[in-house]
N, C-alpha and C. Protein backbone atom coordinates (compact mmCIF):
# COMPACT_ATOMS: atom_id res chain seq x y z
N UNK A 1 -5.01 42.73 -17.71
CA UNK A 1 -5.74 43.80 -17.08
C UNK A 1 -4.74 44.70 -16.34
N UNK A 2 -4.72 46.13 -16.44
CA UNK A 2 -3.78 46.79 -15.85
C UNK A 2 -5.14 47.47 -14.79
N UNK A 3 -4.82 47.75 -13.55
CA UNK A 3 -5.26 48.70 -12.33
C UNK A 3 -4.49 49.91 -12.09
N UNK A 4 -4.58 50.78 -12.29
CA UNK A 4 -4.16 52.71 -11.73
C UNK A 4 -4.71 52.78 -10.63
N UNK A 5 -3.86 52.66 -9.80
CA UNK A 5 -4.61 53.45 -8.12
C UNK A 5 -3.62 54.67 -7.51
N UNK A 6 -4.29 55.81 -6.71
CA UNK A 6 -3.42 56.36 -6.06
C UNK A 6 -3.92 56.41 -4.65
N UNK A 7 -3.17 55.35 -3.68
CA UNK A 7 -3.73 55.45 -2.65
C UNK A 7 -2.95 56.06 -1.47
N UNK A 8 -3.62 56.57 -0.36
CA UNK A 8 -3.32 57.31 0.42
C UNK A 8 -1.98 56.62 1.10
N UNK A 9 -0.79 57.81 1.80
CA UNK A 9 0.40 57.57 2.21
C UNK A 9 0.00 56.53 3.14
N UNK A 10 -0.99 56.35 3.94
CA UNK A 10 -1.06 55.51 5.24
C UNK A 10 -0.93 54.40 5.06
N UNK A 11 -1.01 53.74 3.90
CA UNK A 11 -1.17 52.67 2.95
C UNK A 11 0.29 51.96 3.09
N UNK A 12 1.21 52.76 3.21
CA UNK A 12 2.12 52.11 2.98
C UNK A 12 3.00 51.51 4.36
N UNK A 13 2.72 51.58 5.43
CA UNK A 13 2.24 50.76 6.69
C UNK A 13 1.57 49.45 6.84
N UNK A 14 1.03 49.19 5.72
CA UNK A 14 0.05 47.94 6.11
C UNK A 14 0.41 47.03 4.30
N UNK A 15 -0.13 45.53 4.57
CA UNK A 15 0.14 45.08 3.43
C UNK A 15 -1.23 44.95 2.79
N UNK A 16 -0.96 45.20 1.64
CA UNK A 16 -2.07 45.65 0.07
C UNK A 16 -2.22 43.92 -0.35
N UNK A 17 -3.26 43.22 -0.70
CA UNK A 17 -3.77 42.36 -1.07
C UNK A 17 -4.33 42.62 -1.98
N UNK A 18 -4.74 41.74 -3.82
CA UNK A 18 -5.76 42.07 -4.49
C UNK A 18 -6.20 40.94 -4.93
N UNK A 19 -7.25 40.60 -4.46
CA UNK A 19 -8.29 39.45 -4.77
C UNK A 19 -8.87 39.20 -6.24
N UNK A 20 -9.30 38.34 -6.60
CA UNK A 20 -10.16 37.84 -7.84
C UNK A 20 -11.33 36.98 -7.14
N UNK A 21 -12.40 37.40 -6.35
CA UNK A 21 -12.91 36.01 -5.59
C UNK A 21 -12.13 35.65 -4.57
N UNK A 22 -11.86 34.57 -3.93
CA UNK A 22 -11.45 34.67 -2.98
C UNK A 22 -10.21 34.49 -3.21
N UNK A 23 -9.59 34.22 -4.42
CA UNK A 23 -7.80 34.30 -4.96
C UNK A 23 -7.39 35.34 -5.13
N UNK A 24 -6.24 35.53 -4.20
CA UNK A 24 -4.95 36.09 -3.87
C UNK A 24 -4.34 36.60 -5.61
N UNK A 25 -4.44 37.64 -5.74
CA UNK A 25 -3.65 37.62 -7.17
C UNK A 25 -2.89 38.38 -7.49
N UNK A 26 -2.70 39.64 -6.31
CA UNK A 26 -1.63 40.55 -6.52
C UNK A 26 -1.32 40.90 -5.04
N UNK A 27 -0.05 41.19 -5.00
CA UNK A 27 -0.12 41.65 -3.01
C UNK A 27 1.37 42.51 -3.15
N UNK A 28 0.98 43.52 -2.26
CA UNK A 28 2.33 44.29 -1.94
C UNK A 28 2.64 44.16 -0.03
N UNK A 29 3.37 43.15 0.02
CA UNK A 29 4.11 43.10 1.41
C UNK A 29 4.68 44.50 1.98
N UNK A 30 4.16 44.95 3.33
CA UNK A 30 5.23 45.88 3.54
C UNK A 30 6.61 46.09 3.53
N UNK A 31 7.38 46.94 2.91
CA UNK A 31 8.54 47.22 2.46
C UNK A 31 8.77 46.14 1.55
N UNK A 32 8.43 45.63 0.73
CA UNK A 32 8.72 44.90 -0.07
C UNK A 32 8.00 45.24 -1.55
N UNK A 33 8.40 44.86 -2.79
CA UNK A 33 7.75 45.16 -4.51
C UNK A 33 6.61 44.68 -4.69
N UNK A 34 5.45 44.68 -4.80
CA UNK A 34 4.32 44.13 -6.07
C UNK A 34 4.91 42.90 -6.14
N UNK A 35 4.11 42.12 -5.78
CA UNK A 35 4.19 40.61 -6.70
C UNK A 35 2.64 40.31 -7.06
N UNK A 36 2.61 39.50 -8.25
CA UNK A 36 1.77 39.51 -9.14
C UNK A 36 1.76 37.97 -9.26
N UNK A 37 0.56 36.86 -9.34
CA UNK A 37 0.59 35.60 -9.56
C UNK A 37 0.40 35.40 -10.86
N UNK A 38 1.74 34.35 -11.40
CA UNK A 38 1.68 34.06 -13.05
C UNK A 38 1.16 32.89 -12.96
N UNK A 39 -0.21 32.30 -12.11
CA UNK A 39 -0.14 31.01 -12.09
C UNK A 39 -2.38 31.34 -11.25
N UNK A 40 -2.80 30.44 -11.57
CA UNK A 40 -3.98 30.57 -10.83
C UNK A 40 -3.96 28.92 -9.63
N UNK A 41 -4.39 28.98 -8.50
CA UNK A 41 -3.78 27.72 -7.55
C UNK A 41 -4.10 26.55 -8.11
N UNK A 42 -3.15 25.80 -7.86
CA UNK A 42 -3.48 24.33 -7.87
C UNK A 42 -3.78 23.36 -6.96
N UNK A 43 -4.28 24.19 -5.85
CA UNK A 43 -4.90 23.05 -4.90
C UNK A 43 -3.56 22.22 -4.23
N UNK A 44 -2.20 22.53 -3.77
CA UNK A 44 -1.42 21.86 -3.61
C UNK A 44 -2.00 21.49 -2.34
N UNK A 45 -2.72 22.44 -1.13
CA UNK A 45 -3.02 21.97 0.18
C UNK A 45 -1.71 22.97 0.61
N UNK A 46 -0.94 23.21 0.28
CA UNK A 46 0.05 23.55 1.59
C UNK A 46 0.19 25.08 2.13
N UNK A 47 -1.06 25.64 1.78
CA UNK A 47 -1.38 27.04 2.83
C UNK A 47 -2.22 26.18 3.98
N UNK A 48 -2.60 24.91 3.50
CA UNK A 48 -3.90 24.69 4.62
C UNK A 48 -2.56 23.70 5.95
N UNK A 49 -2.00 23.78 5.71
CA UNK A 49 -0.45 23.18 6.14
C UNK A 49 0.66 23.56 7.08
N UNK A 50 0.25 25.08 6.62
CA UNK A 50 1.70 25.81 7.06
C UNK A 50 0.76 26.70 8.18
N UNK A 51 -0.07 26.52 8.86
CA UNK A 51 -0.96 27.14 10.30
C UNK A 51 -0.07 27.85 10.93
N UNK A 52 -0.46 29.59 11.43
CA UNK A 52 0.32 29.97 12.08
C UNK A 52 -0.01 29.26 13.64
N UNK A 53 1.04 29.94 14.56
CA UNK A 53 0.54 29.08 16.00
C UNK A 53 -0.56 29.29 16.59
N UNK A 54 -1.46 30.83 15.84
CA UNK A 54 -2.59 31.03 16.32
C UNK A 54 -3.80 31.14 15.69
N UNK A 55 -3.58 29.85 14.79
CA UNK A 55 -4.74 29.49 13.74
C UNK A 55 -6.16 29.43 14.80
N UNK A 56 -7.12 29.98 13.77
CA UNK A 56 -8.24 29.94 14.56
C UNK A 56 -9.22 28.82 14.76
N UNK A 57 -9.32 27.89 14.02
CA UNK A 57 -9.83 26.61 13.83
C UNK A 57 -8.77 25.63 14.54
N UNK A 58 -10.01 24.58 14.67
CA UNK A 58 -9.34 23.21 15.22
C UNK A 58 -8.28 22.35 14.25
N UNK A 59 -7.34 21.44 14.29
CA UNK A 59 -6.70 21.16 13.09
C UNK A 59 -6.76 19.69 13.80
N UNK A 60 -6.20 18.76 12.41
CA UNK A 60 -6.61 17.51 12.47
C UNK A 60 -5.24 17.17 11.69
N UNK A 61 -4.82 15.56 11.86
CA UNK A 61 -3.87 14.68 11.46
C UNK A 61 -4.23 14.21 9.90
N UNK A 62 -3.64 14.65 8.59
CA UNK A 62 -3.53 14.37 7.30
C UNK A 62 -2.47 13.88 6.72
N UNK A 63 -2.31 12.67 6.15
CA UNK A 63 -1.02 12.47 5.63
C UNK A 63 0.45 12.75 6.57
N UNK A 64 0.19 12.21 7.51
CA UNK A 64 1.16 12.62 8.86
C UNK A 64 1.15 13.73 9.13
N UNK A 65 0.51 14.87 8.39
CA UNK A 65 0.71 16.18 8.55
C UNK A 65 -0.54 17.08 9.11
N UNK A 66 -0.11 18.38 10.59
CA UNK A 66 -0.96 18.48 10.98
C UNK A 66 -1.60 19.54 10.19
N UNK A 67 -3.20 19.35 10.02
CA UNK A 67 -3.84 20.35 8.68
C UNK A 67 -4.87 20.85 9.29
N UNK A 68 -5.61 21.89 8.70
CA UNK A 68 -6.75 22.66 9.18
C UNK A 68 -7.66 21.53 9.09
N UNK A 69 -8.75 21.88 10.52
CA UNK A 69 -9.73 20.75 10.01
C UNK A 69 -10.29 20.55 8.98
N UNK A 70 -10.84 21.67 8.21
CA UNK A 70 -11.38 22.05 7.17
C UNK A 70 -10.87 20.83 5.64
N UNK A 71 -9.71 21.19 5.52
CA UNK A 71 -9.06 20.36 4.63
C UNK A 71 -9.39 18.72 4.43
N UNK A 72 -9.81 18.97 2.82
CA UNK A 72 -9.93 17.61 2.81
C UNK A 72 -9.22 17.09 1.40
N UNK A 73 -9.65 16.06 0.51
CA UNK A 73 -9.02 15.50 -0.46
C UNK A 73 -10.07 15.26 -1.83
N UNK A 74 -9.85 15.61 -2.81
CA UNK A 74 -10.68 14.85 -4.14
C UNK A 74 -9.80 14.22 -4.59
N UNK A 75 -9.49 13.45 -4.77
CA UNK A 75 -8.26 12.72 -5.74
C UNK A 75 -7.11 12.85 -4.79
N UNK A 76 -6.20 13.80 -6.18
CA UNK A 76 -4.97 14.08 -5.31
C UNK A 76 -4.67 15.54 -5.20
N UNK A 77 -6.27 16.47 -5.26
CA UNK A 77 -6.05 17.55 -5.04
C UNK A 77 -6.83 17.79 -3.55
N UNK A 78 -6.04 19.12 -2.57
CA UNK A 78 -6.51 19.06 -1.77
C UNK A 78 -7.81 20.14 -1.60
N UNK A 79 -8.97 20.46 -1.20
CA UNK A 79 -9.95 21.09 -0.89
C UNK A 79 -10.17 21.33 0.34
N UNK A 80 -10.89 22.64 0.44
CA UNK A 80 -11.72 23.37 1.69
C UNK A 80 -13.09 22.57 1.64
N UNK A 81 -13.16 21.87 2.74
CA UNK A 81 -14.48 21.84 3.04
C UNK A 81 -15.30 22.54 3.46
N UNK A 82 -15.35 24.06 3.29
CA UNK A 82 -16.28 24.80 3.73
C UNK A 82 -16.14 26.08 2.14
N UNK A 83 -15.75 25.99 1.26
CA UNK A 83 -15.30 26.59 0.54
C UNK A 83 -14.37 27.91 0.54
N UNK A 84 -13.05 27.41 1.00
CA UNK A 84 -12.45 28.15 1.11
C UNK A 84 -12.55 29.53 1.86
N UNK A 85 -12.71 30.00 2.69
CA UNK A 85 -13.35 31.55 3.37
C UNK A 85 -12.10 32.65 2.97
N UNK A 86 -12.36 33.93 2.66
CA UNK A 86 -11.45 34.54 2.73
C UNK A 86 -10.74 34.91 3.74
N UNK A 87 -11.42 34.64 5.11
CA UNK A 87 -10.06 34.87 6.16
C UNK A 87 -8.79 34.19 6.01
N UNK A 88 -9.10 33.24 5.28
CA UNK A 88 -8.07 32.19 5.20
C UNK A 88 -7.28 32.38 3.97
N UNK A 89 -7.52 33.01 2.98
CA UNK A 89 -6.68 33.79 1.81
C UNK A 89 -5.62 34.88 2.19
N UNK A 90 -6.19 35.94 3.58
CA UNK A 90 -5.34 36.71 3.97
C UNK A 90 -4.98 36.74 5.16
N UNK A 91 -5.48 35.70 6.06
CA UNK A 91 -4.83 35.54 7.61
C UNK A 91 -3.87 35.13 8.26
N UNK A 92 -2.55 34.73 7.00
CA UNK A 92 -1.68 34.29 7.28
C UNK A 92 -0.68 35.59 7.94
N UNK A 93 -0.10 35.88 8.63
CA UNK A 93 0.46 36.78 9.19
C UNK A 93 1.97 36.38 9.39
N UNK A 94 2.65 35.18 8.87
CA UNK A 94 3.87 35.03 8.80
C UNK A 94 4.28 35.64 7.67
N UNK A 95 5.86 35.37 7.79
CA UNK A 95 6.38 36.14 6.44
C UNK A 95 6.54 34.82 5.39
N UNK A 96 6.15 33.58 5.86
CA UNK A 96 7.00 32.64 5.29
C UNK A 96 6.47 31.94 3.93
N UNK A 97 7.00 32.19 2.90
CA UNK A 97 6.48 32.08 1.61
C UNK A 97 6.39 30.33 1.44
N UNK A 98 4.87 29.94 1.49
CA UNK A 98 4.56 28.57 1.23
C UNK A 98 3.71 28.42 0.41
N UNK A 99 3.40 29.23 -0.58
CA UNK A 99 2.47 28.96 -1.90
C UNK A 99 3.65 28.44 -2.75
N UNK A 100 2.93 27.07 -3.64
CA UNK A 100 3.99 26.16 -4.24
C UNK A 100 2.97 27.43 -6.02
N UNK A 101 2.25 28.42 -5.80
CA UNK A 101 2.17 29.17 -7.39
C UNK A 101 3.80 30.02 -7.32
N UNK A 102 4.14 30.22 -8.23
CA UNK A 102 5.02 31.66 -8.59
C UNK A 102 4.42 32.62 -8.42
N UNK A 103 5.00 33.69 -8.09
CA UNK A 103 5.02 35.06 -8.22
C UNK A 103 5.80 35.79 -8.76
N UNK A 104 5.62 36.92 -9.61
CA UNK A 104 6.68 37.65 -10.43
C UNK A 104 6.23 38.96 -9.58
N UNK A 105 7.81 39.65 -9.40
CA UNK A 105 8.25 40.72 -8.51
C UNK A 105 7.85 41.68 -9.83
N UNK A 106 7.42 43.02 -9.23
CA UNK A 106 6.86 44.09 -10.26
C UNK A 106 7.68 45.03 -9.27
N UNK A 107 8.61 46.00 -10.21
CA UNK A 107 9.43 46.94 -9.45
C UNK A 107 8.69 48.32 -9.69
């Protein structure tokens, strides 16, 4: 699927997200290229992992590791117990790249 947009200069101040549902599938970081996901998630758990310091939910002890409460387990994949919310697709506000999908840089 290709998208054509021309969006306004102000745009380029703030970071561009493009969803499928509540998946993350294209995002332009400020000052940074288009990246594009060659991968749809696999449930690794480790956005629910990497909490900034001013996560808004309570968090709880998982696998020694401290996790959103929310987070839970089917097997050995990890799940939202509330189904995933989209605040939580784009509320990460660090820079620090912890999605175990790829992304391919689009120049």
């Amino acid at each position: 699927m290709k998208i054509k947009l021309e969006l306004p200069d102000w745009v380029e101040e703030r970071h561009i997200r493009i969803f499928a549902g509540i998946e993350e599938v294209a995002k332009k970081l400020q000052g940074q290229p288009w990246q594009v996901k060659k991968e749809r998630c696999d449930y690794c758990g480790r956005c629910c992992m990497n909490l900034p310091d001013n996560w808004r939910h309570d968090v709880k002890m998982m696998d020694d590791k401290k996790v959103c409460k929310y987070l839970g387990k089917d097997g050995s994949k990890y799940v939202c117990t509330i189904d995933r919310p989209f605040f939580c697709c784009s509320g990460d506000h660090t820079t620090l790249d912890y999605c175990s999908v790829e992304w391919e840089k689009i120049e």
